[in-house]
Protein backbone atom coordinates (compact mmCIF):
# COMPACT_ATOMS: atom_id res chain seq x y z
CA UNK A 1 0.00 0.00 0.00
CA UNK A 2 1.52 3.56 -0.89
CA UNK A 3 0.21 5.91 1.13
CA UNK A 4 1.76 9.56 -0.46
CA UNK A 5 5.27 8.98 0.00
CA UNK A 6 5.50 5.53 2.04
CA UNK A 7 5.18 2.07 1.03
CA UNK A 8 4.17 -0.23 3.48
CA UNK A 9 4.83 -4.41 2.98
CA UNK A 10 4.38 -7.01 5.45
CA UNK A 11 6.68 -9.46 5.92
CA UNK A 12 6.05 -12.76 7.19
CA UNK A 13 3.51 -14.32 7.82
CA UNK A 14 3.19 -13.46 11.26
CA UNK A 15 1.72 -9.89 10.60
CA UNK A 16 4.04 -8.41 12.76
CA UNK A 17 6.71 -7.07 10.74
CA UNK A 18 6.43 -4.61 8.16
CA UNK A 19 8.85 -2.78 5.42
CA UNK A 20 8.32 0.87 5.31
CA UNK A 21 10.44 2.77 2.52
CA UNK A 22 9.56 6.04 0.84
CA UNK A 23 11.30 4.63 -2.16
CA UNK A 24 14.55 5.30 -1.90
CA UNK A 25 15.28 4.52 1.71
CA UNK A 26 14.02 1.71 3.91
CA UNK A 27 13.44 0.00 7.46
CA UNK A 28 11.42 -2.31 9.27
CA UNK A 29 8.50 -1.40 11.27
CA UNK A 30 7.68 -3.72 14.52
CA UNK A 31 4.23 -4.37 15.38
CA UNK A 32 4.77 -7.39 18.25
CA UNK A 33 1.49 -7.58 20.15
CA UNK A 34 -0.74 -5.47 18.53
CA UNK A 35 -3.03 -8.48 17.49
CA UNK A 36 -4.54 -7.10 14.27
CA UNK A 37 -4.63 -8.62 11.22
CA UNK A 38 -1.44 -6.89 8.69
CA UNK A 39 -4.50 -5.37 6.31
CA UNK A 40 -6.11 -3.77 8.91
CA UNK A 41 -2.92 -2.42 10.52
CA UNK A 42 -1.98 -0.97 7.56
CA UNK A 43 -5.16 0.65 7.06
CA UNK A 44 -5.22 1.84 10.73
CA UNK A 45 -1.37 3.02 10.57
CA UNK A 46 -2.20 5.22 7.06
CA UNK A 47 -5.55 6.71 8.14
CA UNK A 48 -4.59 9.95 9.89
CA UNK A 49 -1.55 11.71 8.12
CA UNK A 50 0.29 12.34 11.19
CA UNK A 51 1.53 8.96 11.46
CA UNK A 52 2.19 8.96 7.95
CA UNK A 53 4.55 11.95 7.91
CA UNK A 54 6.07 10.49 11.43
CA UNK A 55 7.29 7.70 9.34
CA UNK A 56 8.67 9.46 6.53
CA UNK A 57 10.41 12.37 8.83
CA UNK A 58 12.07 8.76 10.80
CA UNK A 59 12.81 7.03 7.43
CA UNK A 60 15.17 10.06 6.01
CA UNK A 61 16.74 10.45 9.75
CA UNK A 62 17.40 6.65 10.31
CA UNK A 63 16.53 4.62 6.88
CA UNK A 64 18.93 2.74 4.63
CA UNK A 65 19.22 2.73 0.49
CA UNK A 66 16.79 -0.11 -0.76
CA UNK A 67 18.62 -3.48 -0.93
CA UNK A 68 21.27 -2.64 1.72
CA UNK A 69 21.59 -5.10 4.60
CA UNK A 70 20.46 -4.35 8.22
CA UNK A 71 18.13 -1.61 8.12
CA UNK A 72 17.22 -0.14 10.95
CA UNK A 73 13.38 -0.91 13.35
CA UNK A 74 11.07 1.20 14.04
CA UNK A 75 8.76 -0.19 16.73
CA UNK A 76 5.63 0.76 16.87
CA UNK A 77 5.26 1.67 20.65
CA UNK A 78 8.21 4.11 20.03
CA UNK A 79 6.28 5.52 17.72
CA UNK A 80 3.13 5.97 19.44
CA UNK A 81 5.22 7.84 22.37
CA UNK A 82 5.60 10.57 19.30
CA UNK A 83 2.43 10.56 17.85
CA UNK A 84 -0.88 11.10 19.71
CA UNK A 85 -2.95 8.78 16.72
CA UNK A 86 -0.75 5.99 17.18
CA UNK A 87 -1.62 5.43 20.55
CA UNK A 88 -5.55 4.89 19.35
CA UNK A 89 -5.05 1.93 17.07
């Protein structure tokens, strides 16, 4: 799902673990315990813009070139300290 500027994959089939890259740069998002299914996560996560541009404004302070090895995680409940919308999904 491309929400503006972010792409959003799962990975696994856990639903726990997502790729988040605005194209250019990447990381992993960690989701551990949220209990949702990935679809409705993503849905959730993209809805109010806020957590949108949270990600993007983290992925060009902290994200890697596509394709490199070891990119950095984002966890969720780090990012819901930040971002007042987070903390309602």
């Amino acid at each position: 799902m491309q929400i503006d500027k972010i792409e959003i994959l799962p990975i696994g089939p856990e639903g726990e673990l997502f790729q988040i890259s605005d194209g250019e740069l990447y990381a992993l998002l960690e989701t551990e315990g949220m209990g949702m299914p990935w679809d409705d996560l993503i849905d959730r996560a993209t809805l109010h813009p806020d957590i949108c541009d949270y990600m993007i404004r983290w992925l060009s302070q902290h994200g890697v070139l596509v394709g490199s090895p070891h990119p950095p995680h984002l966890v969720w409940d780090d990012l819901a300290h930040d971002v007042a919308a987070a903390r309602l999904l």
